[in-house]
C-alpha atoms as a PDB file:
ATOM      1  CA  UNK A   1     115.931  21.281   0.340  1.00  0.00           C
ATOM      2  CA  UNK A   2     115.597  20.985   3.873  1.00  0.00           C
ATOM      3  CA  UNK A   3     116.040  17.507   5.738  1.00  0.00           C
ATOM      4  CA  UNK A   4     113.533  16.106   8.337  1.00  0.00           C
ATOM      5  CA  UNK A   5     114.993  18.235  11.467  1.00  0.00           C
ATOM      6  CA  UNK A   6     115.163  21.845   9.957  1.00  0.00           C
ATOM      7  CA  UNK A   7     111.486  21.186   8.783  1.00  0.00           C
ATOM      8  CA  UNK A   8     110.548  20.850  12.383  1.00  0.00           C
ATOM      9  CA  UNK A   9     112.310  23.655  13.422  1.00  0.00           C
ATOM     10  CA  UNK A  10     110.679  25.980  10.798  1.00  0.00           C
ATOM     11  CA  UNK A  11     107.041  24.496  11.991  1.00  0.00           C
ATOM     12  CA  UNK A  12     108.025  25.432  15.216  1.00  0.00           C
ATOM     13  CA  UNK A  13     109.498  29.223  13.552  1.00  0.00           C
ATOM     14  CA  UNK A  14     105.670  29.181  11.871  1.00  0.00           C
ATOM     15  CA  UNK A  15     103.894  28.455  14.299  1.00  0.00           C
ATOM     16  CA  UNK A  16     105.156  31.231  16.595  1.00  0.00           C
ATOM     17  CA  UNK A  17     104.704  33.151  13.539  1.00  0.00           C
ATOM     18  CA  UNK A  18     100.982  32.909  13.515  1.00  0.00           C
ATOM     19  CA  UNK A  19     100.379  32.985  17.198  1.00  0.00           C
ATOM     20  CA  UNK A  20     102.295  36.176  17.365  1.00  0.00           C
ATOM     21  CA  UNK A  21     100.503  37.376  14.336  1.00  0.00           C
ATOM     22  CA  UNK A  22      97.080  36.478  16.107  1.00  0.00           C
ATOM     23  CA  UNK A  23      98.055  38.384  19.309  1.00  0.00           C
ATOM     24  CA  UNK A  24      99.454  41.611  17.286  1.00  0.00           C
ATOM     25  CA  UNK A  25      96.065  42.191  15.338  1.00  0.00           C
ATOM     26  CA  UNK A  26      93.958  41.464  18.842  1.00  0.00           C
ATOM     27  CA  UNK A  27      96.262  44.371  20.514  1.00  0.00           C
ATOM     28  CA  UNK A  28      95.667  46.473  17.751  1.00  0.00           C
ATOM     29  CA  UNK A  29      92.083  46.336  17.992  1.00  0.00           C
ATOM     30  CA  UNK A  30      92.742  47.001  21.508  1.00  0.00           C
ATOM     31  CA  UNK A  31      94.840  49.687  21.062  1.00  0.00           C
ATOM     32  CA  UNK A  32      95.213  51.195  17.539  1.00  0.00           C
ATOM     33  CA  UNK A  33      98.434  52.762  17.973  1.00  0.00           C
ATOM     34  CA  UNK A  34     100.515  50.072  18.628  1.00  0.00           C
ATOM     35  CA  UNK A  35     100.372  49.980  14.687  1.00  0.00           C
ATOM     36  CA  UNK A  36     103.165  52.072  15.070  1.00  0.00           C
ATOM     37  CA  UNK A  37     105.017  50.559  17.627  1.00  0.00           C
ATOM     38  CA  UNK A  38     108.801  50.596  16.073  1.00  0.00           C
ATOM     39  CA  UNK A  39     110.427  47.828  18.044  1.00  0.00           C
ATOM     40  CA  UNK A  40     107.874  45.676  17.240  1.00  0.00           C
ATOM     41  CA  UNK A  41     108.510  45.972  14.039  1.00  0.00           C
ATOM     42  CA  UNK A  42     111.865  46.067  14.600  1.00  0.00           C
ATOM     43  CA  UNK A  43     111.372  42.354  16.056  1.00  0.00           C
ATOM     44  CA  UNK A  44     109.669  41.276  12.709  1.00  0.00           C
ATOM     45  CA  UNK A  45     111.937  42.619  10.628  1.00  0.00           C
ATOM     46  CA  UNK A  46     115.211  41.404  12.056  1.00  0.00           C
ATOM     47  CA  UNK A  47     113.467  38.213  12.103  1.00  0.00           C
ATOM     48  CA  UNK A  48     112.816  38.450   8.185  1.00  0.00           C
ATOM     49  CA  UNK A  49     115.799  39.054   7.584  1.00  0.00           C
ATOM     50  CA  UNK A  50     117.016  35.592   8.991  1.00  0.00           C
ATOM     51  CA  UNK A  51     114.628  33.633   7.813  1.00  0.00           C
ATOM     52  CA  UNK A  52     115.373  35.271   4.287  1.00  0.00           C
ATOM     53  CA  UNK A  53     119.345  34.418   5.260  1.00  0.00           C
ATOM     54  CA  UNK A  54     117.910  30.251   5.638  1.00  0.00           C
ATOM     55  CA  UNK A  55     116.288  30.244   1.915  1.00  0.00           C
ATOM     56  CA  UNK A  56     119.589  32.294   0.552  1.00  0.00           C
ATOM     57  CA  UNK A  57     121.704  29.565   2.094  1.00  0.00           C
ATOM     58  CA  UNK A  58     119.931  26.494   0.681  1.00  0.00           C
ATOM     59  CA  UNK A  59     119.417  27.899  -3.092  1.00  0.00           C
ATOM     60  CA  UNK A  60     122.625  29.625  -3.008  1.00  0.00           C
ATOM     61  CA  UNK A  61     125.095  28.579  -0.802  1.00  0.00           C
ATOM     62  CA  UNK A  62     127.733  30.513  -0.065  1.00  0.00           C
ATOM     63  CA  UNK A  63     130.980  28.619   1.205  1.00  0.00           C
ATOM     64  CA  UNK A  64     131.587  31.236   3.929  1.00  0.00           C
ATOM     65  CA  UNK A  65     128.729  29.990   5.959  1.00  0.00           C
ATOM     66  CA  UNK A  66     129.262  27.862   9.283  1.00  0.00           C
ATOM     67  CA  UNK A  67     127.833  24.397   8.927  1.00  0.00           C
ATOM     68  CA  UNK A  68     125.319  24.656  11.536  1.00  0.00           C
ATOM     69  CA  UNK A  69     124.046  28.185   9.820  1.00  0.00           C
ATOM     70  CA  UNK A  70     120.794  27.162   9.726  1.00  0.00           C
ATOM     71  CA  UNK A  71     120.503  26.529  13.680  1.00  0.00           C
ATOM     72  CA  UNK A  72     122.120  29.568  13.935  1.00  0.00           C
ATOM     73  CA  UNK A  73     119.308  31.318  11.851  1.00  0.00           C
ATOM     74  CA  UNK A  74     116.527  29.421  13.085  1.00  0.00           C
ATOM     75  CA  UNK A  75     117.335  30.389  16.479  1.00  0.00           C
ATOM     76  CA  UNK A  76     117.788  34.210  16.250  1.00  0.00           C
ATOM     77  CA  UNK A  77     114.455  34.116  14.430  1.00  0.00           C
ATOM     78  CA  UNK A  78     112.656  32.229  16.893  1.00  0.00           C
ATOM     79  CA  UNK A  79     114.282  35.079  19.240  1.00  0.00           C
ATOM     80  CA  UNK A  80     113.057  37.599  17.391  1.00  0.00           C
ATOM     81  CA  UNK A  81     109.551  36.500  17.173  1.00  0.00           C
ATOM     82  CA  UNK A  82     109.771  35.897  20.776  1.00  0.00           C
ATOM     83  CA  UNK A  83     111.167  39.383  21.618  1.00  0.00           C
ATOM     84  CA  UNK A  84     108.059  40.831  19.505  1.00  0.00           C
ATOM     85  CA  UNK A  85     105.962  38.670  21.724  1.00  0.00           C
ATOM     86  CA  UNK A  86     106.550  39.960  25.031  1.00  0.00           C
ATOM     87  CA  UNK A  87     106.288  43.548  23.461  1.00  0.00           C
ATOM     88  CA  UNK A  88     102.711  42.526  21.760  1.00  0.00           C
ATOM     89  CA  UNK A  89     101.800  40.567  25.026  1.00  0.00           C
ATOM     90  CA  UNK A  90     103.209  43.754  27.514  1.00  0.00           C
ATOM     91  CA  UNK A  91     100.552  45.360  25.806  1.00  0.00           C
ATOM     92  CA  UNK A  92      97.802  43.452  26.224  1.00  0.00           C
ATOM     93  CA  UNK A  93      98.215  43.114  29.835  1.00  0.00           C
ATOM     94  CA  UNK A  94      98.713  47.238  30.297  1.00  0.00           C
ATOM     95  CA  UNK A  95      95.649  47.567  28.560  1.00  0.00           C
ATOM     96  CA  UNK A  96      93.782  45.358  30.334  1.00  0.00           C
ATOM     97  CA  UNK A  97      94.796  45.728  34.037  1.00  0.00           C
ATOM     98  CA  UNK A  98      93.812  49.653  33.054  1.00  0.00           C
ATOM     99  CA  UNK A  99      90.631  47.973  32.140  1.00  0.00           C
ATOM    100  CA  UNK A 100      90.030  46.172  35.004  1.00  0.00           C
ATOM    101  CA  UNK A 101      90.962  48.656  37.278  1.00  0.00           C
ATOM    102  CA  UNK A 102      87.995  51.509  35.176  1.00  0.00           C
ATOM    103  CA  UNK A 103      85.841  48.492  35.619  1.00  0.00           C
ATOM    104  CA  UNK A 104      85.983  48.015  39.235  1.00  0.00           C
ATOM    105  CA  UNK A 105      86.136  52.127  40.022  1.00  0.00           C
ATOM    106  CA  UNK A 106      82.018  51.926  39.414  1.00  0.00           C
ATOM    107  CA  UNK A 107      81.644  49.686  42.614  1.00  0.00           C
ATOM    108  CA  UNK A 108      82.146  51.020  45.818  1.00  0.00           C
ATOM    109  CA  UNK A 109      85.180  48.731  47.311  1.00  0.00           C
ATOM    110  CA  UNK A 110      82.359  47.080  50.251  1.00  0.00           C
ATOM    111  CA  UNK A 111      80.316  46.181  47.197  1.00  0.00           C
ATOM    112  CA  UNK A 112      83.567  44.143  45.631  1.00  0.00           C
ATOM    113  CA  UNK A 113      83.993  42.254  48.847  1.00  0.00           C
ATOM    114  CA  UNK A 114      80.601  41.675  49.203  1.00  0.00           C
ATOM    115  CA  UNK A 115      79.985  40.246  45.828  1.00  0.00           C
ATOM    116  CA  UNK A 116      83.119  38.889  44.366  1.00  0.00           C
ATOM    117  CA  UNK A 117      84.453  35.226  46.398  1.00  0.00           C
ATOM    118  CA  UNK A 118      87.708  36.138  47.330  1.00  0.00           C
ATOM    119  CA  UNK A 119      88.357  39.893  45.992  1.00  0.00           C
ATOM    120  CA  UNK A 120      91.013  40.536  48.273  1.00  0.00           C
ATOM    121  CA  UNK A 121      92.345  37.088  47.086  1.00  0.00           C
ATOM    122  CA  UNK A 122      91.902  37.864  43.587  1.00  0.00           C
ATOM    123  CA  UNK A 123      93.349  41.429  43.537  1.00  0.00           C
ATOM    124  CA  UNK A 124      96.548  39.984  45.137  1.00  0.00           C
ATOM    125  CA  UNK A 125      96.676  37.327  42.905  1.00  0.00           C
ATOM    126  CA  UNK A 126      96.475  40.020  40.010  1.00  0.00           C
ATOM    127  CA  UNK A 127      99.582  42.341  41.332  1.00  0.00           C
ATOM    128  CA  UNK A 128     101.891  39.425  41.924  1.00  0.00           C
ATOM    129  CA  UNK A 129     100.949  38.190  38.593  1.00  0.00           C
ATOM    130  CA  UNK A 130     101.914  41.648  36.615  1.00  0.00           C
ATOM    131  CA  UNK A 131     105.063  42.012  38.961  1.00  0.00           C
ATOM    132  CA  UNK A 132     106.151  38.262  37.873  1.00  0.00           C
ATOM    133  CA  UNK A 133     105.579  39.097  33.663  1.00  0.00           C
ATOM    134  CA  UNK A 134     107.284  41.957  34.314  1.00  0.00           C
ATOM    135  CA  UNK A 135     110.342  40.091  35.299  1.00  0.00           C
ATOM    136  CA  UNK A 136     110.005  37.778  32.831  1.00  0.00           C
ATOM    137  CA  UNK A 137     109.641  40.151  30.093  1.00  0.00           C
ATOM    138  CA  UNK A 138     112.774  41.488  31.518  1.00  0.00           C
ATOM    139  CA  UNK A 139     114.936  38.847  30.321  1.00  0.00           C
ATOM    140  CA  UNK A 140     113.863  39.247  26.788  1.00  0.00           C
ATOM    141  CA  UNK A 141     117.500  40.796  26.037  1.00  0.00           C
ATOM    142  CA  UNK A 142     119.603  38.332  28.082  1.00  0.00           C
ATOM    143  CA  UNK A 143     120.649  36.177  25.518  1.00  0.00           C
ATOM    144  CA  UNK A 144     119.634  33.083  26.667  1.00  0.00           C
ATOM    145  CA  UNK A 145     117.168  30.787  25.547  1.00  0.00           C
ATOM    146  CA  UNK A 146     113.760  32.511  25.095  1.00  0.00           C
ATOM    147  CA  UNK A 147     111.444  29.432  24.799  1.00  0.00           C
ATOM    148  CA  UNK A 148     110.629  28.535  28.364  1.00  0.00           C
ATOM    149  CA  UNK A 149     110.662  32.140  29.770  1.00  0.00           C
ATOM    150  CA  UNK A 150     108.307  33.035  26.881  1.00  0.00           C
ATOM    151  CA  UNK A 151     105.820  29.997  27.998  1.00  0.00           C
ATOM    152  CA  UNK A 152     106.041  30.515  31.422  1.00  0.00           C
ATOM    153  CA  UNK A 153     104.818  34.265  30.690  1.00  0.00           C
ATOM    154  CA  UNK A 154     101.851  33.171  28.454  1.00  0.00           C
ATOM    155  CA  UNK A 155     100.771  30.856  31.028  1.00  0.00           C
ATOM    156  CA  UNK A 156     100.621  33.717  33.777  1.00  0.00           C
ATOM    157  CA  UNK A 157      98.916  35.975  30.934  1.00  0.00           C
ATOM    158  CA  UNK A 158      96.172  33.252  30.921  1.00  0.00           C
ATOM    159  CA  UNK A 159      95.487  33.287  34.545  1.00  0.00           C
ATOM    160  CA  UNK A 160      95.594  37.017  34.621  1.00  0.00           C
ATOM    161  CA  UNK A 161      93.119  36.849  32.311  1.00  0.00           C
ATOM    162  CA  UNK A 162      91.259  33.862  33.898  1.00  0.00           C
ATOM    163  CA  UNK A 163      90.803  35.866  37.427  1.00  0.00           C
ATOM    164  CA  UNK A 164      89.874  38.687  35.191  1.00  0.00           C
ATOM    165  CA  UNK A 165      87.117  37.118  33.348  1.00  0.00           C
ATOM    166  CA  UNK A 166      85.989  35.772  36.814  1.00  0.00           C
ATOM    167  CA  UNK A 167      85.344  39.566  38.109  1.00  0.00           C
ATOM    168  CA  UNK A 168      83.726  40.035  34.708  1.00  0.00           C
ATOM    169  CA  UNK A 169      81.663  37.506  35.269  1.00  0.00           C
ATOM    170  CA  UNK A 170      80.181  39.352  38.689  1.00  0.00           C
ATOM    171  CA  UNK A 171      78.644  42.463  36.664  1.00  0.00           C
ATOM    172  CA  UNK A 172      75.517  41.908  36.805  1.00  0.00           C
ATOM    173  CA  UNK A 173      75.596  41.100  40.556  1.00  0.00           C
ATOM    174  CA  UNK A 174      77.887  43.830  41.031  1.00  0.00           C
ATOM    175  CA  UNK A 175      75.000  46.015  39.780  1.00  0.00           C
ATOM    176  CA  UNK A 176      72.419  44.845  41.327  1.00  0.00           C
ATOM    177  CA  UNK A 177      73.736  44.973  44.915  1.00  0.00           C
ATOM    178  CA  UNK A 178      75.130  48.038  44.057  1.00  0.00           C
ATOM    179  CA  UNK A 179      71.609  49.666  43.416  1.00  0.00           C
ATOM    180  CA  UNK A 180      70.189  47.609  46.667  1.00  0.00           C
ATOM    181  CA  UNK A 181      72.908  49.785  48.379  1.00  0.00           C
ATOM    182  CA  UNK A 182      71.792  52.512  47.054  1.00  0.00           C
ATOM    183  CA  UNK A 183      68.129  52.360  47.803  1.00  0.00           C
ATOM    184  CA  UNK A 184      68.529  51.754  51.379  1.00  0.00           C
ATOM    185  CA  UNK A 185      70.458  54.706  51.764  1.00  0.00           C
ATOM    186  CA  UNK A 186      68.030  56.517  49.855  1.00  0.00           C
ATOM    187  CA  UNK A 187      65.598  55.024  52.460  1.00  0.00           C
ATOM    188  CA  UNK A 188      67.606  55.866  55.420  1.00  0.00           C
ATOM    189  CA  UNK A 189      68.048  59.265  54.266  1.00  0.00           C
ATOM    190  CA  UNK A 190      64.515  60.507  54.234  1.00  0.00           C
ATOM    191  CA  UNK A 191      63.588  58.350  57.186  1.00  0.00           C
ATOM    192  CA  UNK A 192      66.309  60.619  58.955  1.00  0.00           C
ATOM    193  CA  UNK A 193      64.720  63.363  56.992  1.00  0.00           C
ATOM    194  CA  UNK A 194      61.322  62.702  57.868  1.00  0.00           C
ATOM    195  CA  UNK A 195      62.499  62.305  61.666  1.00  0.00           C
ATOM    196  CA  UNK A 196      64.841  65.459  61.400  1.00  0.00           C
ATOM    197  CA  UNK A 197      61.699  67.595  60.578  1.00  0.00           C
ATOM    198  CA  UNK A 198      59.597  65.901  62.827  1.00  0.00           C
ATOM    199  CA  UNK A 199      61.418  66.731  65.656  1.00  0.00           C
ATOM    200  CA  UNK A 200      61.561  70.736  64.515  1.00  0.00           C
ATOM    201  CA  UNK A 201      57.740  70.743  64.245  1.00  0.00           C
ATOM    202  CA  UNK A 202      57.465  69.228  67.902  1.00  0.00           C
ATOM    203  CA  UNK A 203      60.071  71.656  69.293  1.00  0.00           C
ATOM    204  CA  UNK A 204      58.115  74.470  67.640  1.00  0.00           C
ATOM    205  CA  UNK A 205      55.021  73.193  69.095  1.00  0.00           C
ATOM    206  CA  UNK A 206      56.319  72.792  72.319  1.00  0.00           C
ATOM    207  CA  UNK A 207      57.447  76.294  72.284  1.00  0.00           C
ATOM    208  CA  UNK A 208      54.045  77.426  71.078  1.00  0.00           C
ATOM    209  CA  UNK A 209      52.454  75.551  73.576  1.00  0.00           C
ATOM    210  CA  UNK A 210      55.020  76.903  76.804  1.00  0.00           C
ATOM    211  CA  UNK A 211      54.522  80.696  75.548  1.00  0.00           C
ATOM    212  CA  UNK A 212      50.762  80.447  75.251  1.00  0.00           C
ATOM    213  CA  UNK A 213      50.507  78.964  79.063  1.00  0.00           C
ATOM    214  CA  UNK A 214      52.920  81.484  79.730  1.00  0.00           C
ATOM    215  CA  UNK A 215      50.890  84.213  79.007  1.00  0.00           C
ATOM    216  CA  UNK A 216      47.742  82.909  80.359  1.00  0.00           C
ATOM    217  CA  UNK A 217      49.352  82.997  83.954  1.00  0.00           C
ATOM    218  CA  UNK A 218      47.978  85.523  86.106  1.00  0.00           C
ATOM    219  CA  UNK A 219      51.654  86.093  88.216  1.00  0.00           C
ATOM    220  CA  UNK A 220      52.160  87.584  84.809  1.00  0.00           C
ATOM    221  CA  UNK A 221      49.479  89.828  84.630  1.00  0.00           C
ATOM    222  CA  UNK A 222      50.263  93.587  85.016  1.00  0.00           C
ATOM    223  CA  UNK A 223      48.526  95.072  88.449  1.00  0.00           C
ATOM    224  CA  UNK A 224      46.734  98.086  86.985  1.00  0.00           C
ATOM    225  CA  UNK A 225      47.798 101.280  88.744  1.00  0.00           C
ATOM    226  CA  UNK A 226      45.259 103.313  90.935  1.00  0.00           C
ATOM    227  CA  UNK A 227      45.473 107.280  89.476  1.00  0.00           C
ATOM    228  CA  UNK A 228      44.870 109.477  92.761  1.00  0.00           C
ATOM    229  CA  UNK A 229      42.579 112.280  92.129  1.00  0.00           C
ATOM    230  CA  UNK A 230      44.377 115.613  93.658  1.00  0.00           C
ATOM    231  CA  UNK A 231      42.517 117.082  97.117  1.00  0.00           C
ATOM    232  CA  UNK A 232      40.499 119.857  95.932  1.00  0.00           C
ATOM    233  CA  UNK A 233      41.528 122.980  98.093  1.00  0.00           C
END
């Protein structure tokens, strides 16, 4: 039914069948409303549809179709799939920069530095990588050929998810310095406490102390006063 080269191209249709398959049912467990997402279904259905239009053509040909109707098929498939892709993938990489980000708001940003190699680095690394799929994902609809733009965004995907994993990888760390921070403030705190009433008590005291000779001072006594007895006439 179908000679040596369209079977190659419809491994290549199945295999980016599967992998977006794989990557649809890992969002969803992400995510469970992307279940409903309609252009992604859109995607898969218009993609259907010519793969359905290959398998009409070989067991029932029509004589209206251009000779190279399977190429056309094959390819507006493939771009289908691949259009579904960046959606599924777009996804995924909202969901977890918003998970990175929660994960990093429980460590103070001197803690990050501290702990992580090259945070500042890393985070930049992160932004330029989003801004780039963005772009990429923005020439889903330019009706060129999807193939390299698509691999060139799955390979920044994996390094946005390498550097991720990398931070990850610091939680424990992260913690523990975290609560080492803590501590010593703790520490500091009721040392200054400690000091703060200290000093109070040895103010009072002093004050205690200056009244006390105060009133022991005899330039403070009182002179008694002499009553005169009137002259008796």
């Amino acid at each position: 039914m179908f000679n040596a080269e369209e079977l190659t191209s419809l491994k290549a249709l199945i295999h980016e069948y599967y992998q977006l398959k794989r990557a649809i049912l890992f969002v969803e467990s992400l995510d469970p409303k992307t279940k409903v997402n309609i252009q992604l279904l859109k995607e898969q259905r218009d993609a259907l549809d010519h793969v359905m239009s290959l398998f009409r053509n070989k067991i029932d040909p029509n004589p209206a179709d251009k000779d190279n109707y399977f190429k056309i098929n094959i390819e507006k498939a493939l771009g289908h799939f691949y259009r579904a892709g960046f959606d599924t993938y777009d996804c995924e990489v909202l969901i977890a920069k918003d998970e990175l980000e929660n994960f990093l708001q429980n460590f103070p940003p001197d803690v990050c530095h501290t702990v992580i190699p090259e945070y500042t680095q890393k985070k930049s690394a992160l932004r330029k990588l989003v801004t780039k799929m963005a772009d990429l994902r923005g020439q889903k609809d330019a009706g060129i050929d999807l193939s390299p733009i698509f691999n060139e965004y799955i390979e920044k995907l994996r390094t946005f998810k390498d550097i991720s994993d990398e931070i990850y990888g610091c939680e424990e760390e992260l913690n523990n310095y975290k609560n080492s921070v803590k501590r010593f403030w703790k520490k500091e705190f009721w040392k200054g406490f400690a000091l703060v009433v200290l000093g109070v008590m040895i103010t009072l005291l002093f004050e205690i102390v200056k009244d006390s000779i105060k009133g022991e001072n005899p330039h403070n006594l009182q002179t008694p006063q002499t009553t005169q007895t009137p002259a008796k006439s």
